[in-house]
Protein backbone atom coordinates (compact mmCIF):
# COMPACT_ATOMS: atom_id res chain seq x y z
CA UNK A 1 45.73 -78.24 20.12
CA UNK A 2 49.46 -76.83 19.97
CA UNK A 3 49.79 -73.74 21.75
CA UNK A 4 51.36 -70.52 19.28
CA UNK A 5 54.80 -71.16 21.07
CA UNK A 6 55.07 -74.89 19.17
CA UNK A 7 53.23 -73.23 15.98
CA UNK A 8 56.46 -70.89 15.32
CA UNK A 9 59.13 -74.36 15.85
CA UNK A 10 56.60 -75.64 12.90
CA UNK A 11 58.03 -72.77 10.37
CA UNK A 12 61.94 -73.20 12.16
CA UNK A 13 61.34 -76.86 11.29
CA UNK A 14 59.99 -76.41 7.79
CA UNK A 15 62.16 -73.08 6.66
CA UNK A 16 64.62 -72.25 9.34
CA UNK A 17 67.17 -70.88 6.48
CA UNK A 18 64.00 -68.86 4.92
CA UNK A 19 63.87 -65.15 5.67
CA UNK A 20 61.10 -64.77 7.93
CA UNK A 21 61.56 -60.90 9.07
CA UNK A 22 62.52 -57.58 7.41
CA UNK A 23 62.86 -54.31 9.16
CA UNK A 24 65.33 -51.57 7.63
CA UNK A 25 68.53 -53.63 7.17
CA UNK A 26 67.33 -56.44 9.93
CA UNK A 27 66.96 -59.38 8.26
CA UNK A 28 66.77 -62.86 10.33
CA UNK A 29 65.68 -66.27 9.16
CA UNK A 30 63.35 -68.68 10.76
CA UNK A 31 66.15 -69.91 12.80
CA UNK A 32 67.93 -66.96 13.55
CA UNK A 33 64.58 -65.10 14.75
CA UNK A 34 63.86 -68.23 17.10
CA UNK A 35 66.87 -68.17 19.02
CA UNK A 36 66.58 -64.23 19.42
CA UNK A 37 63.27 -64.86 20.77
CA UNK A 38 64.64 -67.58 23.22
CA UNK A 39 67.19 -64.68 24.33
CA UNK A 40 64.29 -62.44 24.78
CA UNK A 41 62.88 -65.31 26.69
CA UNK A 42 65.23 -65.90 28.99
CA UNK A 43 65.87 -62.47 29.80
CA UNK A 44 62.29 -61.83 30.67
CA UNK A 45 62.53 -64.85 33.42
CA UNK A 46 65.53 -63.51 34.75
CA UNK A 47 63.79 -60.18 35.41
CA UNK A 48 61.19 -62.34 37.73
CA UNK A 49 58.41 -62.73 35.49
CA UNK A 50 56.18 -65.89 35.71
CA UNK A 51 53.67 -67.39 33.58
CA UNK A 52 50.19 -64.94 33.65
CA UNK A 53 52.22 -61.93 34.22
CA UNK A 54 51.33 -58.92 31.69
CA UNK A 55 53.78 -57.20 30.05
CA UNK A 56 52.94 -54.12 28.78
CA UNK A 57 54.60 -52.26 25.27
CA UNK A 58 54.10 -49.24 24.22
CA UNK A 59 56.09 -49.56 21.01
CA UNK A 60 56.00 -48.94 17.39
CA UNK A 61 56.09 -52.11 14.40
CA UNK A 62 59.84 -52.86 14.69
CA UNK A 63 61.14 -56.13 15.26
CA UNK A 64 61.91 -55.82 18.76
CA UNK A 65 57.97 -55.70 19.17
CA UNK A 66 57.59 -58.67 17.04
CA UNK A 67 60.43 -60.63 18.53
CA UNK A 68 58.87 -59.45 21.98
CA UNK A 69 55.28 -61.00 20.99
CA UNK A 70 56.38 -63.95 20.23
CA UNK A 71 58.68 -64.51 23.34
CA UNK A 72 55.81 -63.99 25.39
CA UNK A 73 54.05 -66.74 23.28
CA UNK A 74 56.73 -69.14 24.26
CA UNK A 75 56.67 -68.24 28.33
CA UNK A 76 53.26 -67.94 28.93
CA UNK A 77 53.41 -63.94 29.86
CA UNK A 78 50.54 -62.00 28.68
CA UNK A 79 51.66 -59.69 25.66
CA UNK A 80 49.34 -56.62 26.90
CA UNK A 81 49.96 -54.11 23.63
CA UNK A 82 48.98 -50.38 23.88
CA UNK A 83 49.38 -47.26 21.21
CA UNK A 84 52.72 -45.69 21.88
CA UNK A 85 50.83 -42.08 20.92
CA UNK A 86 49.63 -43.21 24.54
CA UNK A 87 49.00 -40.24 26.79
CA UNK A 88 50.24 -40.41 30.47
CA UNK A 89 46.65 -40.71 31.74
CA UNK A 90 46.24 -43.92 29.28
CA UNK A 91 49.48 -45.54 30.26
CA UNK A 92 48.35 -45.39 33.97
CA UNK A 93 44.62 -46.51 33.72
CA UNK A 94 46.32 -50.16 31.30
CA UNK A 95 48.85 -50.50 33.91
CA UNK A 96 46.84 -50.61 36.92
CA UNK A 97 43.92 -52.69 34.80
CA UNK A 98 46.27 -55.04 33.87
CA UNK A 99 48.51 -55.15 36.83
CA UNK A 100 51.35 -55.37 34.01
CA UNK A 101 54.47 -56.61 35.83
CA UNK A 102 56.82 -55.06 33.00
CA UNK A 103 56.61 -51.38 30.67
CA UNK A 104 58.73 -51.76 27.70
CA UNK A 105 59.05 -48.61 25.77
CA UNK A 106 60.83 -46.70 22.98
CA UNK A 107 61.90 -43.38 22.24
CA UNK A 108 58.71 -42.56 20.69
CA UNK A 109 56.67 -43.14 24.00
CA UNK A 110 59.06 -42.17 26.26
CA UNK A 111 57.85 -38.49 27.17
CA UNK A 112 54.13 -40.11 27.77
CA UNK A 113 56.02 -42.38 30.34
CA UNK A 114 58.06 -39.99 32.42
CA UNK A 115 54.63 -38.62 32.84
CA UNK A 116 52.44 -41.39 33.89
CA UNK A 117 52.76 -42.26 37.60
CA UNK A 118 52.35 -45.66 38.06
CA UNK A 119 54.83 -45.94 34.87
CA UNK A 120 58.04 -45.37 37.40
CA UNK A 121 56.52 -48.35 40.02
CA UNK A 122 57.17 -50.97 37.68
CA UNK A 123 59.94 -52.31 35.86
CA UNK A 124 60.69 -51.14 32.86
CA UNK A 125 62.38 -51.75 29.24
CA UNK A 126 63.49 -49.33 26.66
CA UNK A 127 63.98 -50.64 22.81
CA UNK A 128 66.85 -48.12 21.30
CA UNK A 129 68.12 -45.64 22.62
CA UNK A 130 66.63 -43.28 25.36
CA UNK A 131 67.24 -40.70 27.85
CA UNK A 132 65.24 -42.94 30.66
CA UNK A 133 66.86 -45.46 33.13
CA UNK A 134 65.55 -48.73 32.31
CA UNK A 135 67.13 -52.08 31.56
CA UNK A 136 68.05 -52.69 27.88
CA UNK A 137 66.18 -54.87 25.26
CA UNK A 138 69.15 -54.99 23.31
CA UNK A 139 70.85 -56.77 25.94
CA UNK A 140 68.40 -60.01 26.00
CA UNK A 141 68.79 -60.08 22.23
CA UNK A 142 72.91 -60.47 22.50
CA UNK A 143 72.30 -64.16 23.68
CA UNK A 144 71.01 -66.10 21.45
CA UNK A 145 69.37 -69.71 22.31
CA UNK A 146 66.51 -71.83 21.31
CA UNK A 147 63.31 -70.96 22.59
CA UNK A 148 60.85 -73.09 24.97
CA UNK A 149 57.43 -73.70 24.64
CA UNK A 150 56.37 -73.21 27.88
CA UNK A 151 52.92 -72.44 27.37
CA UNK A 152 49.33 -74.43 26.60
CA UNK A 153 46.71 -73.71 24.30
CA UNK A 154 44.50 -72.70 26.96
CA UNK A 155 47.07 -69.60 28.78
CA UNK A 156 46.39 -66.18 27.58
CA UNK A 157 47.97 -64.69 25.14
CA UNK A 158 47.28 -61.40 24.99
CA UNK A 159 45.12 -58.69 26.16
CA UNK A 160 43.99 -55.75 23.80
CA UNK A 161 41.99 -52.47 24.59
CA UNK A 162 39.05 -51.09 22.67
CA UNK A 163 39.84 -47.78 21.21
CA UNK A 164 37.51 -46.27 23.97
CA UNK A 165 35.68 -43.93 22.37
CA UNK A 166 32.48 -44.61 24.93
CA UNK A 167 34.02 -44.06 27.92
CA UNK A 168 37.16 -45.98 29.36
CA UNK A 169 39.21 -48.54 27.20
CA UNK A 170 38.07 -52.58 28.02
CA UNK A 171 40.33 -54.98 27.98
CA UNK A 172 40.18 -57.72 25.50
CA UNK A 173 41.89 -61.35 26.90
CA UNK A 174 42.01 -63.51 24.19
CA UNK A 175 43.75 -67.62 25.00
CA UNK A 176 46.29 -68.73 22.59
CA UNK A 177 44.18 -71.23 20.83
CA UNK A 178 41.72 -68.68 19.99
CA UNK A 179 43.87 -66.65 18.14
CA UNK A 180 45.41 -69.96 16.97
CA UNK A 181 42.23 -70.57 15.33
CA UNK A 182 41.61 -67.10 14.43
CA UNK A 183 45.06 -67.06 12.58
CA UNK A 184 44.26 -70.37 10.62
CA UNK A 185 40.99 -68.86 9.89
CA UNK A 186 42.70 -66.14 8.04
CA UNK A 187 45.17 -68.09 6.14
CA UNK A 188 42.11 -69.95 4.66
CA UNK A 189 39.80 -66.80 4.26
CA UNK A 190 42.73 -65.33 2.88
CA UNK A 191 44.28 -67.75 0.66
CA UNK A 192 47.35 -67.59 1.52
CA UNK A 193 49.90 -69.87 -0.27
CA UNK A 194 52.96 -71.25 1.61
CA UNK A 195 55.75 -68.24 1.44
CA UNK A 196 53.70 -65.20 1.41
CA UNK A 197 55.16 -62.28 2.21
CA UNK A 198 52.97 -59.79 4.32
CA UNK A 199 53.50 -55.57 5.06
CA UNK A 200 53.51 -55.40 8.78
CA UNK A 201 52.31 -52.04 8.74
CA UNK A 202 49.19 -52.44 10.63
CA UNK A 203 49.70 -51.98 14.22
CA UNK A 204 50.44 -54.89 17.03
CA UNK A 205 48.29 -53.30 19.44
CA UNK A 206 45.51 -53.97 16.93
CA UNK A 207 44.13 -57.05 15.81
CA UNK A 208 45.00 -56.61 12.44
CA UNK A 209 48.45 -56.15 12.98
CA UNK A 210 48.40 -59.23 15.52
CA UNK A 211 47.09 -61.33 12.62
CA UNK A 212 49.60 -60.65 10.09
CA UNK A 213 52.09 -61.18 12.08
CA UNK A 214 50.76 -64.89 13.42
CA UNK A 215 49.62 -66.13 10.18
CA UNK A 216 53.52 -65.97 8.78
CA UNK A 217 54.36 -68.30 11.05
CA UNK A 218 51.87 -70.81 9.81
CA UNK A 219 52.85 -70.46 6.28
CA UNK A 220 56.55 -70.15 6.47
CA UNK A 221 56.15 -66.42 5.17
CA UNK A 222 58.16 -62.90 5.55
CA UNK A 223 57.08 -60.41 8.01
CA UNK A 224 58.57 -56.78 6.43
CA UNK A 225 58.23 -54.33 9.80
CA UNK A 226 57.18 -51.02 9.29
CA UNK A 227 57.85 -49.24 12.34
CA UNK A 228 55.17 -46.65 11.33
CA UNK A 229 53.28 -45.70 8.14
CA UNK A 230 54.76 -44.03 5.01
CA UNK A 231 53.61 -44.15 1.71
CA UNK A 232 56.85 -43.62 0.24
CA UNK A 233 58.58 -46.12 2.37
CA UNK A 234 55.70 -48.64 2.26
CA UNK A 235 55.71 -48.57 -2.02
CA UNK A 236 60.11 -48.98 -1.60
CA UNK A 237 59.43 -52.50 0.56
CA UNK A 238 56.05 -53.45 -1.55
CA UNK A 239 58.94 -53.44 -4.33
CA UNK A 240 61.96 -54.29 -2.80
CA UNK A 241 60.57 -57.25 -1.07
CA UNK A 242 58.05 -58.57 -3.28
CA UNK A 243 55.44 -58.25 -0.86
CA UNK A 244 52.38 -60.21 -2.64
CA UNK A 245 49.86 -59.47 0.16
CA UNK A 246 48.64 -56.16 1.55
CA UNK A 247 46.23 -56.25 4.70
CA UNK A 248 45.37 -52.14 5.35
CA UNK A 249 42.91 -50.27 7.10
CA UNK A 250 41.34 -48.01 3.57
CA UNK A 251 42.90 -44.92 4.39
CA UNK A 252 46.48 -46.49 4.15
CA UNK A 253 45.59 -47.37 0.60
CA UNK A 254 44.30 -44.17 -0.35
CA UNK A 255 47.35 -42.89 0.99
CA UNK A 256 49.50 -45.28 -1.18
CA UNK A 257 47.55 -44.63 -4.25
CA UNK A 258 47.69 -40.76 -3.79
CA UNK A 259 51.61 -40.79 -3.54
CA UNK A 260 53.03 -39.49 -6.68
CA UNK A 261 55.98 -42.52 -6.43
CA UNK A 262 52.81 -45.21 -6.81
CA UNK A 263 52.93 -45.32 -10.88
CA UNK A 264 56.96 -45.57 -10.67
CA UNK A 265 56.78 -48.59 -8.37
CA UNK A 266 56.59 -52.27 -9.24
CA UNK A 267 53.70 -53.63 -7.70
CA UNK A 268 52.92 -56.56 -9.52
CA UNK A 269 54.19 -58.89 -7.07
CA UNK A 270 51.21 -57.88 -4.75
CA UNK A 271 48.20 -60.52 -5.41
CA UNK A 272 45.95 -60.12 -3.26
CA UNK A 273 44.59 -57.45 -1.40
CA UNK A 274 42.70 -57.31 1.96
CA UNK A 275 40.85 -54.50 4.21
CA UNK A 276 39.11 -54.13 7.83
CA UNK A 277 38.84 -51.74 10.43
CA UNK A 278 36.44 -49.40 8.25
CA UNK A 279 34.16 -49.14 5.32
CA UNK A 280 35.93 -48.78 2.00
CA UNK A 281 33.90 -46.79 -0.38
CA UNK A 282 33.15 -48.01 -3.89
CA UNK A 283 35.54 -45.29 -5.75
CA UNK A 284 38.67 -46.28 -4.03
CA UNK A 285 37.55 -50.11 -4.71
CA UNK A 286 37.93 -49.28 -8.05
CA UNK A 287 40.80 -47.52 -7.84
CA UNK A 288 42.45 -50.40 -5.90
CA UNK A 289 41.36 -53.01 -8.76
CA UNK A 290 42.22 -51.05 -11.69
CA UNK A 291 45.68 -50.58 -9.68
CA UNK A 292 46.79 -53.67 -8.48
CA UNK A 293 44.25 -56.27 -10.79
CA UNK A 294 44.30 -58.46 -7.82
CA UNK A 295 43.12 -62.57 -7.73
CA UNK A 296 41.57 -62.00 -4.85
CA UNK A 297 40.31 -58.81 -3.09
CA UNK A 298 38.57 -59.49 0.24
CA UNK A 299 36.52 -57.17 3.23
CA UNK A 300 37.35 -58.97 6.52
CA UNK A 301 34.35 -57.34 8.88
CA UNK A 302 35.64 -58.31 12.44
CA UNK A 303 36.72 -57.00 15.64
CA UNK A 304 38.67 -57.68 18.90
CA UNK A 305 36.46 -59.71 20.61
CA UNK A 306 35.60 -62.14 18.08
CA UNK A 307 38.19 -62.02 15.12
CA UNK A 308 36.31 -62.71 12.01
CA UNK A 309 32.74 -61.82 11.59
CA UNK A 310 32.22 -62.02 7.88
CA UNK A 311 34.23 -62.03 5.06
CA UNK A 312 33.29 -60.91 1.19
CA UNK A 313 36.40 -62.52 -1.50
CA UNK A 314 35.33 -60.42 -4.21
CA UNK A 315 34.95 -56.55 -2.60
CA UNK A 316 34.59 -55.24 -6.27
CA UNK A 317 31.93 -57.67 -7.29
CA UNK A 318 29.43 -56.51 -4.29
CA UNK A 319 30.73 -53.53 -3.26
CA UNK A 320 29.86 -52.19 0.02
CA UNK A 321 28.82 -55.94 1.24
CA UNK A 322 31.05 -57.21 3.89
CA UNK A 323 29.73 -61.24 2.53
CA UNK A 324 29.05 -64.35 4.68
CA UNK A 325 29.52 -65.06 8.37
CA UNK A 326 33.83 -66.42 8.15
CA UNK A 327 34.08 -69.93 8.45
CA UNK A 328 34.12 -70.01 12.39
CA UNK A 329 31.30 -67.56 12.96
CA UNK A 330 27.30 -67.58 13.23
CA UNK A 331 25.71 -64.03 12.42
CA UNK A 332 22.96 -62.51 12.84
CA UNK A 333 21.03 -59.01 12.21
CA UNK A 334 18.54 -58.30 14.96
CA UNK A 335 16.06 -55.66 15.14
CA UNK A 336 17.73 -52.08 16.67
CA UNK A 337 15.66 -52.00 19.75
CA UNK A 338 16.12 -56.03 19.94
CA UNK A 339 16.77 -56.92 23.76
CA UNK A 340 17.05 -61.04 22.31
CA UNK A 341 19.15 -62.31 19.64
CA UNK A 342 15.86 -64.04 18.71
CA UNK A 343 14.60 -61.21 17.77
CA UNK A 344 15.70 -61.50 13.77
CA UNK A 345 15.67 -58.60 11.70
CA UNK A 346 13.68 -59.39 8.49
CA UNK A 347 15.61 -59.63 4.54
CA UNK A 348 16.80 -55.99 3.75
CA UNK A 349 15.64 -54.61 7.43
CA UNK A 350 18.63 -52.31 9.23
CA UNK A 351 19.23 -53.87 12.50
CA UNK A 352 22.07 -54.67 14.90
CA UNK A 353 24.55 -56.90 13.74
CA UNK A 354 24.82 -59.87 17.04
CA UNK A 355 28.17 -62.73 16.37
CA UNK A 356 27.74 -66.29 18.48
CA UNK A 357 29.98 -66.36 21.23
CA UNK A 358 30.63 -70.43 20.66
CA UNK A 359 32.96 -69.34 17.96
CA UNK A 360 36.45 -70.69 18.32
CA UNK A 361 37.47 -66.83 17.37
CA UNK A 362 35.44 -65.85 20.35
CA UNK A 363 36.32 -63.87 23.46
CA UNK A 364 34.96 -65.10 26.66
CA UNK A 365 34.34 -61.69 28.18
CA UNK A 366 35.68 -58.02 28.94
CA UNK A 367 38.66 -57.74 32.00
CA UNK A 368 37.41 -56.93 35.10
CA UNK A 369 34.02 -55.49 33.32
CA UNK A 370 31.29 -56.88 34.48
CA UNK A 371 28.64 -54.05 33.43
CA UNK A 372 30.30 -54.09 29.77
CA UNK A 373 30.00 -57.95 29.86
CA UNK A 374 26.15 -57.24 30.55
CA UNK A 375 25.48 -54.68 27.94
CA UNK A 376 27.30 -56.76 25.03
CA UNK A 377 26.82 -60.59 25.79
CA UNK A 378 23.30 -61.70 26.17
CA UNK A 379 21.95 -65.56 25.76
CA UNK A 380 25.21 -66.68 24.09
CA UNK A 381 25.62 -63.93 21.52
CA UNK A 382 27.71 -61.27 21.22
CA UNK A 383 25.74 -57.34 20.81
CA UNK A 384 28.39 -55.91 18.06
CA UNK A 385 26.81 -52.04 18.59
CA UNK A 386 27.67 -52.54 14.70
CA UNK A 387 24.56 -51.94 12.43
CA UNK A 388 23.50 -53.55 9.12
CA UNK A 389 21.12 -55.84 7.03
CA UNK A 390 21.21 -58.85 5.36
CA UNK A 391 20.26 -58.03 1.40
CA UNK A 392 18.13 -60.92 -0.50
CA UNK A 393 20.66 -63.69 -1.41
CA UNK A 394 21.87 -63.50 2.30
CA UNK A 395 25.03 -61.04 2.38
CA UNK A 396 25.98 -58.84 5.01
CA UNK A 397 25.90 -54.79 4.51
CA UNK A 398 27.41 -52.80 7.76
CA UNK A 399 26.10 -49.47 7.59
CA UNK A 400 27.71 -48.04 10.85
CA UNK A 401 27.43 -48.15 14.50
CA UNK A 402 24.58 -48.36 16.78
CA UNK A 403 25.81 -45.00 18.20
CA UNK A 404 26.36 -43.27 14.74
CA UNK A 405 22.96 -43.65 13.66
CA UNK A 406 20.76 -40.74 11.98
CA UNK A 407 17.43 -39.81 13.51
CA UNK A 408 16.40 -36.85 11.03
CA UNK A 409 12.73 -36.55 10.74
CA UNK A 410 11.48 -40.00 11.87
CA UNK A 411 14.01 -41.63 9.91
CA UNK A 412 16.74 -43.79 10.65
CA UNK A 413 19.61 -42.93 8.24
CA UNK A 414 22.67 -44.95 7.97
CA UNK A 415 25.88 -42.50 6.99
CA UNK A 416 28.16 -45.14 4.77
CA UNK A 417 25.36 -44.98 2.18
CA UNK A 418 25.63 -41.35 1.70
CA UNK A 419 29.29 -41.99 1.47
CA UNK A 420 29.12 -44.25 -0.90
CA UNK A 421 27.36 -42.35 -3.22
CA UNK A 422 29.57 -38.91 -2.59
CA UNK A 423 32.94 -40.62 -3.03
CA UNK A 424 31.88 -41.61 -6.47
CA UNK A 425 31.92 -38.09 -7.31
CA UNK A 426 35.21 -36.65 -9.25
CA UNK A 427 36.10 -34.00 -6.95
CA UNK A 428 35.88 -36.00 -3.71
CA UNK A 429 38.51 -37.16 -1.86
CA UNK A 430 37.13 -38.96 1.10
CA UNK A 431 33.90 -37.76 2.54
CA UNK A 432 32.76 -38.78 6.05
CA UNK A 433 28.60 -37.76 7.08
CA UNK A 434 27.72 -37.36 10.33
CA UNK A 435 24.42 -36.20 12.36
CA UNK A 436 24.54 -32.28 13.77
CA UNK A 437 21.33 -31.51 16.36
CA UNK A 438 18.28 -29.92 14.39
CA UNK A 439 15.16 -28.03 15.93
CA UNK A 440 12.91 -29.00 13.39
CA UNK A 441 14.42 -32.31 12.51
CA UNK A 442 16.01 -33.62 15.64
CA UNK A 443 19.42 -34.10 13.46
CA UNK A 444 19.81 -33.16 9.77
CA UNK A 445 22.39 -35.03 7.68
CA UNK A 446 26.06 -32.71 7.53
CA UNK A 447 28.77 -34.02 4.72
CA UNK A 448 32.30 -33.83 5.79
CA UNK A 449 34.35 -33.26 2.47
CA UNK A 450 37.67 -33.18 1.61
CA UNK A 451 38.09 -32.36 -2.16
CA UNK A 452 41.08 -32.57 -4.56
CA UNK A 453 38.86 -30.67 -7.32
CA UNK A 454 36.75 -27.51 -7.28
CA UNK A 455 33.87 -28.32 -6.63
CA UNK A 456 30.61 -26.65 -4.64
CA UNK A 457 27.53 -27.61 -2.62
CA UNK A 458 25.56 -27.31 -5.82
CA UNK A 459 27.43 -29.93 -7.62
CA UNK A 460 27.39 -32.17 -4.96
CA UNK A 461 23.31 -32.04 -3.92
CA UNK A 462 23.25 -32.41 -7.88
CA UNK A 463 25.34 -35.78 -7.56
CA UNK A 464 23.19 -37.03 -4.78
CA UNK A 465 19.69 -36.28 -6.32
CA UNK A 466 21.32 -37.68 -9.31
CA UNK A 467 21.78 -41.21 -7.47
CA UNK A 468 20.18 -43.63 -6.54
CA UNK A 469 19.61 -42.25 -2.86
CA UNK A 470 16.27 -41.62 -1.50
CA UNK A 471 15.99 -37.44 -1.06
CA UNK A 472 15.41 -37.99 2.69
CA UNK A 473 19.06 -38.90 3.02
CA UNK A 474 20.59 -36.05 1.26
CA UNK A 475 22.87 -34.05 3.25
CA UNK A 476 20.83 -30.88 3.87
CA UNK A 477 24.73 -29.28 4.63
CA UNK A 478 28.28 -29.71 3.02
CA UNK A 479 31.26 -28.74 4.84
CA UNK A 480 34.79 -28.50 3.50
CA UNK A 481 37.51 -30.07 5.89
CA UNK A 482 41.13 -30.06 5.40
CA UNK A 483 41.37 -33.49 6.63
CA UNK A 484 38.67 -36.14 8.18
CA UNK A 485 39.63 -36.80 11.80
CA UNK A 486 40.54 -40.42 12.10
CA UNK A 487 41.99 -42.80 14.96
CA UNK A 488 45.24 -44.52 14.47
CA UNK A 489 43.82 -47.35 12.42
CA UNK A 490 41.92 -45.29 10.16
CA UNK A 491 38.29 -45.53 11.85
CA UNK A 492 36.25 -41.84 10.83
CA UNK A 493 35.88 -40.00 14.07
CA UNK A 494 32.22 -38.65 13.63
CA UNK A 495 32.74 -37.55 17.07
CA UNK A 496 35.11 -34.99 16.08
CA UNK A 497 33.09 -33.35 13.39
CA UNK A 498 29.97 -33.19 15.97
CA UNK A 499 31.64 -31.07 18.04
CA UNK A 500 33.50 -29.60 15.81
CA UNK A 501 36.89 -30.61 16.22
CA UNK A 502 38.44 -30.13 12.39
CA UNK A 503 40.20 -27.79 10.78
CA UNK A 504 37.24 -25.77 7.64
CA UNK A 505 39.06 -25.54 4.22
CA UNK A 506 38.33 -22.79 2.61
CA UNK A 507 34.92 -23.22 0.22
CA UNK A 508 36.93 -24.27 -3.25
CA UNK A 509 33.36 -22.23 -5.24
CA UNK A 510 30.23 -20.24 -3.85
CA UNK A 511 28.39 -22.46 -1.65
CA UNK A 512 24.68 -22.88 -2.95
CA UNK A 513 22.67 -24.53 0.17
CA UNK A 514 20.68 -27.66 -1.30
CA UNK A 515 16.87 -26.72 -0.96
């Protein structure tokens, strides 16, 4: 199998006078960005580091991050990517995890470094301009040669961390034929055509913003950097660059939707649309169709560990189901309390959603976690902590995680159903439900809304008894937020709103508790 190093020569052999990267008024071809990557290549060898070695960035989605990737494709480093909102405390615990031989950071991330400790033990890079000693990325880019594909299928090529939201971040090694695989997985899943032309707006210390960018280089396409999300920029280089695929987390598309420049922008070069990272709820499907009329509009359900779990190519025609197990991938739903993947979850049963660790998208196991490698792999399966059911012709339907579930009265309540139904409602801008602690009912069921409209408790118990939703899953409490607490790649924080970390709007009518 050819490792991703000889994968990028494919596109410098194919296209090498195609434009192959945008960001701001950097624009490089195929060839051009492949002998700035053998700069960056070189450079990295002359600072000592050897195939296996991490390097860790802490840097935004500019091109110097991109270039940086892909040099360590070529040598055989380990590209260890981390959020550059990093805080000092996070810096430290990836750097001695990793044992990262290299810190290359930016002017955004630079006050989290001067703080972290083990940050001033290492060597270290800074992209731009900053007030830090460190040697210069700008330098390795000034000499330009052809890169060499020094690494195998079977090296590393990266290492990504779980958001860590129960307890600390785990590392995520994944080879380079896996993502390899994963990549050609989504070009197919995906349709892409040769020459598409991608937003890189997705982060590189996420998968989805890993994906993007590999998948370009196996269809000769653009990558157009966007060092970090904004709506108004995002709609000028949708336009400006004909971008004809868009691959966002749902919140970035409400976002673009919302802007008041979306109606005076030229979007019909955008053909397809794709989303991951969280549920999308059936109003701003519709939106997004009526919008963009797409060919193809597809819910890629996945994760770090193993890239694709399902995928559903027509989001509006089953909304809410996240399809089929992706074309490298054996699913499963399992009973909740299921200790064995055998244990199957019957036709429309809510159970946990388990992933076959022989896929060729797969993982092999957390770094240097053995206890988290015991909780989540079992008999050859991967334990997603994702819940769902299968409905009667055999699609997939995530309705949260393990950990989000709601016990209220003996019953098990999933939250993206109630969601579902309240975004439907005029006056609702994004909603998020969540379980609050209950004497009588162990938890009751609390709405999160954010509204656009007037609107009151009243009219939204109406909506809900209205629906199609059973009454024991009725929120019982409605609470208006200013915003819904989310993590960088749009994931709902129902964390936050348990304990009561958001900002109350003020009640837009009277509040009339639902009986």
């Amino acid at each position: 199998m050819l490792d991703l190093g000889r994968t990028f020569l494919q596109s410098v052999d194919r296209s090498a006078n195609t434009t192959a990267l945008v960001d701001g008024s950097v624009r490089l071809t195929w060839g051009e960005w492949a002998r700035a990557i053998g700069g960056v290549q070189r450079g990295l060898a002359a600072l000592g580091l050897r195939h296996g070695d991490h390097v860790l960035s802490v840097l935004q989605n500019r091109y110097e991050a991109a270039t940086l990737h892909w040099a360590c494709q070529f040598s055989g480093l380990v590209m260890t990517p981390l959020n550059w909102r990093a805080k000092p405390e996070e810096v430290d615990y990836v750097l001695r995890d990793s044992e990262a031989r290299l810190l290359v950071f930016e002017a955004a991330s630079e006050e989290s470094l001067e703080s972290s400790v083990l940050g001033k033990t290492v060597t270290r890079m800074a992209v731009g301009t900053v007030r830090s000693e460190a040697n210069r990325f700008d330098d390795l880019l000034k000499e330009r040669r052809d890169p060499t594909p020094l690494a195998r299928a079977e090296d590393l090529s990266l290492m990504l961390y779980t958001s860590g939201t129960t307890g600390a971040p785990k590392g995520v090694p994944r080879r380079q034929r896996t993502e390899r695989v994963a990549a050609l997985a989504h070009v197919a899943q995906n349709r892409y055509a040769y020459g598409e032309r991608t937003l890189g707006v997705m982060p590189l210390y996420h998968t989805m913003g890993v994906r993007s960018l590999l998948t370009m280089a196996l269809v000769d396409g653009r990558f157009v950097c966007m060092p970090r999300f904004d709506a108004a920029t995002a709609l000028r280089a949708i336009e400006s660059e004909r971008v004809s695929h868009l691959y966002l987390v749902p919140t970035l598309y409400h976002d673009l939707l919302a802007h008041p420049e979306f109606k005076r922008t030229d979007t019909h070069s955008v053909r397809k649309l794709g989303f991951a990272g969280a549920p999308m709820h059936d109003a701003l499907l519709l939106r997004l169709q009526q919008a963009f009329q797409p060919e193809l509009f597809v819910n890629h359900y996945g994760s770090s560990e193993i890239y694709t779990f399902s995928i559903n190519q027509n989001a509006v025609g089953k909304p809410g189901s996240a399809g089929r197990a992706g074309i490298n991938t054996r699913l499963r739903v399992i009973k909740l309390d299921a200790k064995s993947p055998e244990d199957v979850a019957a036709p429309l049963e809510e159970g946990q959603i388990v992933a076959d660790l022989l896929s060729d998208e797969a993982f092999e196991g957390y770094h240097k976690r053995p206890e988290a490698n015991a909780r989540s792999l079992r008999d050859g399966w991967y334990f997603t902590g994702d819940t769902g059911y299968l409905d009667a012709e055999g699609d997939l339907f995530v309705t949260g995680r393990v950990d989000d579930m709601i016990i209220s009265g003996g019953e098990n309540i999933s939250p993206v159903d109630i969601e579902s139904v309240l975004s439907l409602h005029p006056s609702v801008d994004e909603v998020a439900v969540a379980g609050l602690k209950d004497e009588r009912w162990g938890q009751r069921v609390v709405a999160f809304v954010k509204t656009h409209d007037a609107v009151g408790a009243d009219a939204l118990d109406a909506h809900c008894r209205a629906s199609d939703l059973v009454n024991f899953k009725r929120p019982r409490e409605y609470v208006f937020v200013r915003e819904i607490p989310k993590s960088p790649v749009g994931k709902v924080l129902r964390r936050k709103l348990v304990a009561g970390e958001f900002e109350a709007a003020r009640p837009p009518l009277p509040q009339v508790p639902p009986a």
